[in-house]
N, C-alpha and C. Protein backbone atom coordinates (compact mmCIF):
# COMPACT_ATOMS: atom_id res chain seq x y z
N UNK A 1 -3.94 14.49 -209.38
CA UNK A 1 -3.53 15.04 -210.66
C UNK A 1 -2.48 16.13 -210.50
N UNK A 2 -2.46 16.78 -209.67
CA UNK A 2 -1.71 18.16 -209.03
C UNK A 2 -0.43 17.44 -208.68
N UNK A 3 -0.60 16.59 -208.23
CA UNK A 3 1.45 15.81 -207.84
C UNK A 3 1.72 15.06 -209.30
N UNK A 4 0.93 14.78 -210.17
CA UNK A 4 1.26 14.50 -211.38
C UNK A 4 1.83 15.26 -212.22
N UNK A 5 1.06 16.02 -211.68
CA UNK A 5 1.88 17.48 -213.06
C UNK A 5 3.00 18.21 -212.12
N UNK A 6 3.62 18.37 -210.96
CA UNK A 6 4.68 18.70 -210.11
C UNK A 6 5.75 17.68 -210.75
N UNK A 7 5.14 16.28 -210.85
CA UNK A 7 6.39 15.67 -211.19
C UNK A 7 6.81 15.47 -212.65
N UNK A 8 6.03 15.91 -212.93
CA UNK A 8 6.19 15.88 -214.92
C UNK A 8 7.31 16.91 -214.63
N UNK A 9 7.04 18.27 -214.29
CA UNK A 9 7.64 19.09 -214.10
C UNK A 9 8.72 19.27 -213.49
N UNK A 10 9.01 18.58 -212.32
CA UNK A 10 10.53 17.98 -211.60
C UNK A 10 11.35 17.11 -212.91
N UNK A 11 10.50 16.46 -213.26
CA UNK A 11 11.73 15.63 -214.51
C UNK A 11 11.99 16.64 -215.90
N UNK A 12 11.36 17.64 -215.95
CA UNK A 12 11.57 18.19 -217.22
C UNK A 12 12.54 19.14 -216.82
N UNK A 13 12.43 19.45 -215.64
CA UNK A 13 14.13 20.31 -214.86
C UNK A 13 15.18 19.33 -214.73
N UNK A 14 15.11 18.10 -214.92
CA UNK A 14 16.00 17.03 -215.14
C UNK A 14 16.70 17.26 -216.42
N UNK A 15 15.79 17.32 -217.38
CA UNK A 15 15.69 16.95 -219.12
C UNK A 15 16.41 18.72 -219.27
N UNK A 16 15.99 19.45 -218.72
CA UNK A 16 16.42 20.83 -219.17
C UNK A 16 17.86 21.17 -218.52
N UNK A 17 18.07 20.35 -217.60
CA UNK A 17 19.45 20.92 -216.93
C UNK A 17 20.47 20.05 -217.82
N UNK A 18 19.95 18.82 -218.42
CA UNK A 18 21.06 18.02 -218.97
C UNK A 18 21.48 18.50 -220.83
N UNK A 19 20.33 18.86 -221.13
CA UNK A 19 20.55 19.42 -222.51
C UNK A 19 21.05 21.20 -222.06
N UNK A 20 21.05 21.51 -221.35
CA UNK A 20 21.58 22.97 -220.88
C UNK A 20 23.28 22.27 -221.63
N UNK A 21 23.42 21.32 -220.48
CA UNK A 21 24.69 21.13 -220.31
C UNK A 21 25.74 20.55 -221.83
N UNK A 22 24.67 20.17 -222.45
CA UNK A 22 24.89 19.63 -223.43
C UNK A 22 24.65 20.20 -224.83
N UNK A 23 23.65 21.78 -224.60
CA UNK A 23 23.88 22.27 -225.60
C UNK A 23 25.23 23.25 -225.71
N UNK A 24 26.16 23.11 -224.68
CA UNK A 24 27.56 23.89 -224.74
C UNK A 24 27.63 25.63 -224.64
N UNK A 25 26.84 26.39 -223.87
CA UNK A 25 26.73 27.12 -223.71
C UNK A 25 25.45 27.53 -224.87
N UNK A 26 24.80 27.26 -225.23
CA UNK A 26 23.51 27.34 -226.50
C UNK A 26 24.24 27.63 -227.57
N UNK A 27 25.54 26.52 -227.53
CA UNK A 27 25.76 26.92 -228.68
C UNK A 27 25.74 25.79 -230.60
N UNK A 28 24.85 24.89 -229.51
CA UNK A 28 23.90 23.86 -230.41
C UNK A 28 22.40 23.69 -230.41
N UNK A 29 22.18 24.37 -231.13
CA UNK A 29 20.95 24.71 -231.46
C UNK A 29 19.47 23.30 -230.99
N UNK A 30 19.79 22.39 -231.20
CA UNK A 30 18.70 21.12 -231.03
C UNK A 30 18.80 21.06 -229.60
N UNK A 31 20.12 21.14 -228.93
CA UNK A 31 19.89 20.95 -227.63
C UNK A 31 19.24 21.97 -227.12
N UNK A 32 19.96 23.40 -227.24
CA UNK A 32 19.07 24.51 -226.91
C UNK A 32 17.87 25.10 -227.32
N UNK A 33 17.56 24.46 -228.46
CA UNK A 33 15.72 24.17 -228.32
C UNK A 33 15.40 23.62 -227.61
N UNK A 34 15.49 22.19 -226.86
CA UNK A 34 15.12 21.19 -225.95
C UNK A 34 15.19 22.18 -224.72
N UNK A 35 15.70 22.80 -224.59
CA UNK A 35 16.37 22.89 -223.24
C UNK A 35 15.13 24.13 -223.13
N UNK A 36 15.08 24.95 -223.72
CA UNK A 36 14.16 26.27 -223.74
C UNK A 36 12.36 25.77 -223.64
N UNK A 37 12.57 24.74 -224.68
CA UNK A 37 10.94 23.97 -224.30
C UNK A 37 10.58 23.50 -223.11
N UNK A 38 11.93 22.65 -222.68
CA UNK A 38 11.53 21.86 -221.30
C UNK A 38 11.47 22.72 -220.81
N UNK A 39 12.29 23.83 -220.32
CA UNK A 39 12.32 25.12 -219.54
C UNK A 39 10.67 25.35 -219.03
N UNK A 40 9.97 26.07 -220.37
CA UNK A 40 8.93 26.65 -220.50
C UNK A 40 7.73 25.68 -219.62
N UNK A 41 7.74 24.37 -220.37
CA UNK A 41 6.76 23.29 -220.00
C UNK A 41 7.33 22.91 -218.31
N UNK A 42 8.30 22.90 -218.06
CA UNK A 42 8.23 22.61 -216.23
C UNK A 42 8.22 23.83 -215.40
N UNK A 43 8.32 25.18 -215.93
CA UNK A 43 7.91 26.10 -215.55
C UNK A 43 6.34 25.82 -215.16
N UNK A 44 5.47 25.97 -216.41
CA UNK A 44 4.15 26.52 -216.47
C UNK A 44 3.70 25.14 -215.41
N UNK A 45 3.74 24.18 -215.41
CA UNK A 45 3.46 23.01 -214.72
C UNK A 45 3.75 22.87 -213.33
N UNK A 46 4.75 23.63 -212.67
CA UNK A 46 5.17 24.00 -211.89
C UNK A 46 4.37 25.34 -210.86
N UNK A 47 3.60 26.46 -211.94
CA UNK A 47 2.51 27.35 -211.26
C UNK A 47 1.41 26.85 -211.32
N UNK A 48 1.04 25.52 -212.59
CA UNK A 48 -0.58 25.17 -212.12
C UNK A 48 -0.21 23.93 -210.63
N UNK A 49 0.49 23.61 -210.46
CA UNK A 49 0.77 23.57 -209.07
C UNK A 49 0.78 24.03 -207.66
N UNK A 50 1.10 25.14 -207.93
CA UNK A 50 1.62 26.16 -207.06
C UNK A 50 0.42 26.62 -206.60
N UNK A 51 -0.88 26.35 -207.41
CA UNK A 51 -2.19 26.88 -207.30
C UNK A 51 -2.82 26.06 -206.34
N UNK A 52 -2.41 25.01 -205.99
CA UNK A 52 -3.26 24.14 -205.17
C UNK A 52 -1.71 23.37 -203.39
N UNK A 53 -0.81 23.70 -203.96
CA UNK A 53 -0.07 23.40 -202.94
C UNK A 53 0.29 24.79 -202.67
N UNK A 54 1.28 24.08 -201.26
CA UNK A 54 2.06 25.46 -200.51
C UNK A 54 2.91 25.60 -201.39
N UNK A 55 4.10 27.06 -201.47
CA UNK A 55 4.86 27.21 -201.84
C UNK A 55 6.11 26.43 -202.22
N UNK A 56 5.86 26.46 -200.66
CA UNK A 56 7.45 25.68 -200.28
C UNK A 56 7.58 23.82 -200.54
N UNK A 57 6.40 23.08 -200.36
CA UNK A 57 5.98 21.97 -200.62
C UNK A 57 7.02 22.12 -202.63
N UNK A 58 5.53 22.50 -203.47
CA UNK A 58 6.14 22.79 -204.87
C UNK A 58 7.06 22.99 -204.95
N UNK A 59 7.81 24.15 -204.84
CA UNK A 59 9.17 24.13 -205.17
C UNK A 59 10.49 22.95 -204.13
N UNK A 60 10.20 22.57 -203.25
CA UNK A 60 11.06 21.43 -202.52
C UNK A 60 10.91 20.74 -203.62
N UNK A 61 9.92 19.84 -203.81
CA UNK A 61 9.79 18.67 -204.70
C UNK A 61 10.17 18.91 -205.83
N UNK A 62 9.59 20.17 -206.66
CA UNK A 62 10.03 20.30 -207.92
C UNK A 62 11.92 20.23 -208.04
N UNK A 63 12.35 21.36 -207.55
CA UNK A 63 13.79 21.32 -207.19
C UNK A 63 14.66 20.24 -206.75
N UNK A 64 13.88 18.94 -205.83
CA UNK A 64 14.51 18.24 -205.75
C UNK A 64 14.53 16.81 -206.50
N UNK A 65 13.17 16.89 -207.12
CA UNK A 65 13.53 16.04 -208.69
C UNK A 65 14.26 16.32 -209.31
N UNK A 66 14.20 17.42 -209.95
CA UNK A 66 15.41 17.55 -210.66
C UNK A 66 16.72 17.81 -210.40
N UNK A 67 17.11 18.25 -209.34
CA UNK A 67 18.50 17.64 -208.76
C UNK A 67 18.63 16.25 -208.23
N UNK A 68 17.67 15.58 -207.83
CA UNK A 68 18.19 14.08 -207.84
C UNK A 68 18.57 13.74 -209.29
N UNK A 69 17.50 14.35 -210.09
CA UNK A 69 17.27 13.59 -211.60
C UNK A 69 18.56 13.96 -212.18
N UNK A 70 19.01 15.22 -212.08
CA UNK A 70 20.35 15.93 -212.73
C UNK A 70 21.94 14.91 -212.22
N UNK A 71 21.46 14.90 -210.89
CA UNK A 71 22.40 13.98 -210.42
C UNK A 71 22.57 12.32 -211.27
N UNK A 72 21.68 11.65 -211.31
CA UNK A 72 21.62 10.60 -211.62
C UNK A 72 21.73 10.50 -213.01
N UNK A 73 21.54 11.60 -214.05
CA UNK A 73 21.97 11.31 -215.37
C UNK A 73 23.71 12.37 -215.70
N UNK A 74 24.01 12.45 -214.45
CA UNK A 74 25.40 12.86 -214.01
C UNK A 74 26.43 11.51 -214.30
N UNK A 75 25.67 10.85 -213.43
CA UNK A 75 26.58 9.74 -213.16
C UNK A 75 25.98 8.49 -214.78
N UNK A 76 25.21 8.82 -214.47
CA UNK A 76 25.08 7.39 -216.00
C UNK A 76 25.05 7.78 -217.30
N UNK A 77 24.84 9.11 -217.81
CA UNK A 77 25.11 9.23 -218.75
C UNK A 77 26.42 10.25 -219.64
N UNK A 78 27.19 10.96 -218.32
CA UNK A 78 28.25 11.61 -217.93
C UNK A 78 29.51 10.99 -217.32
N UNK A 79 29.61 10.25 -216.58
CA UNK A 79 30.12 9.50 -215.96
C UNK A 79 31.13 10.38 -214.96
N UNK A 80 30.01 10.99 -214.07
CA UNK A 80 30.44 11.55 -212.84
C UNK A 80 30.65 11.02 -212.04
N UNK A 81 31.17 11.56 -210.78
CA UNK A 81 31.68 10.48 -209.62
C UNK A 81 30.49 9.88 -208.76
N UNK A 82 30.71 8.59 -208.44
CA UNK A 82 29.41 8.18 -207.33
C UNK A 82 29.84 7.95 -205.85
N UNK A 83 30.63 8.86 -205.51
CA UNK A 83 31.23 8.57 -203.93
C UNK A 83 30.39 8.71 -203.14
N UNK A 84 30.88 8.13 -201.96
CA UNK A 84 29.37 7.67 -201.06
C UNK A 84 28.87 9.13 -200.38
N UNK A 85 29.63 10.02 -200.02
CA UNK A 85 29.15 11.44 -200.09
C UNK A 85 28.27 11.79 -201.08
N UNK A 86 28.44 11.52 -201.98
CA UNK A 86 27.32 12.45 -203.05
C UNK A 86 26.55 11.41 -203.11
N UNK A 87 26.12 10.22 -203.13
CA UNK A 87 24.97 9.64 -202.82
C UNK A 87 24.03 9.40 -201.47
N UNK A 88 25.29 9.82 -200.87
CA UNK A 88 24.41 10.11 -199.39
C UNK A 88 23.30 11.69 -199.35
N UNK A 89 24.17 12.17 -200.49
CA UNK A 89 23.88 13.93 -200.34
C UNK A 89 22.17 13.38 -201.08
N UNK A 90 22.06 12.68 -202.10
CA UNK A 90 20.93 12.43 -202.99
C UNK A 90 20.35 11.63 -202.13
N UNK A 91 20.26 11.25 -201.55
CA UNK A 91 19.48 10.13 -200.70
C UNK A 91 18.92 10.97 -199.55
N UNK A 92 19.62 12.12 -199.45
CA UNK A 92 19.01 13.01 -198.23
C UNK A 92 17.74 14.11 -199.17
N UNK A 93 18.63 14.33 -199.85
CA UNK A 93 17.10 15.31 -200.97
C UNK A 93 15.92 14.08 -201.13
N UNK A 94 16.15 12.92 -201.57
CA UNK A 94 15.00 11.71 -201.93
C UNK A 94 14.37 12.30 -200.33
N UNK A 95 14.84 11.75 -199.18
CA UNK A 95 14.25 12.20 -197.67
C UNK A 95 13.43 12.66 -197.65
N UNK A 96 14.08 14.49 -198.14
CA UNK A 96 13.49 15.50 -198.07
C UNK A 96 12.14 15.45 -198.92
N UNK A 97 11.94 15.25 -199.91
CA UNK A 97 11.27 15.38 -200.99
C UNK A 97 9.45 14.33 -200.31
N UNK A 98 10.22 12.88 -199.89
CA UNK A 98 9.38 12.00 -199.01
C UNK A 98 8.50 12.79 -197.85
N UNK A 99 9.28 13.49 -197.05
CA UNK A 99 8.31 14.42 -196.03
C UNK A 99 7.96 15.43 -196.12
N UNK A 100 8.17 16.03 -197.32
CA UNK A 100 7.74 16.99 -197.97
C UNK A 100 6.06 16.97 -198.42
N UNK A 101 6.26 15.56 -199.19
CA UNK A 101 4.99 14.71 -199.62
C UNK A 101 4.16 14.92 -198.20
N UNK A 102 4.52 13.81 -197.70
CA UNK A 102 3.97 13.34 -196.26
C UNK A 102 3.13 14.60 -195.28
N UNK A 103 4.09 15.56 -195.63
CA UNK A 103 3.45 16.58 -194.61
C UNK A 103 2.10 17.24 -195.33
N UNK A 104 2.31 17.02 -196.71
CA UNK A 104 1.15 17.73 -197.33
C UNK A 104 -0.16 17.55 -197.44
């Protein structure tokens, strides 16, 4: 249940970094509601975590969901670049994130 709610929480730093980006500096209100909720909710989800894993475990994974996740709605719903560098770069956080798990 504890890696369930880490990863709710990795994707809602997904959902919060993309309406960040999209509420234009907060200066659209629906996005920057979204963005302040998800905030809050992958925060708090993120310390009832923190309660049962290591530090560093939680925040790896959390952090690197949502930079894979940020990445990937970069490219598909932004239409950022997909050069094989920056998917190599995401494929090394996925790695990380894998033995992160593993070691825990």
């Amino acid at each position: 249940m504890i890696w369930l709610q880490l990863v709710i929480a990795g994707l809602l730093e997904t959902v919060w970094a993309y309406t960040m980006k999209q509420s234009h500096g907060f200066s659209r209100l629906g996005y920057s509601a979204v963005t302040i909720i998800a905030m809050i909710v992958s925060f708090w989800l993120l310390s009832r975590a923190m309660r049962e894993l290591p530090l560093g475990t939680a925040y790896v994974v959390w952090t690197g969901i949502g930079s894979v996740g940020a990445f990937l709605l970069g490219l598909f719903l932004l239409g950022e670049s997909a050069s094989p560098l920056r998917l190599a770069a995401a494929a090394m956080i996925v790695g990380g994130i894998l033995l992160m798990k593993a070691s825990s």
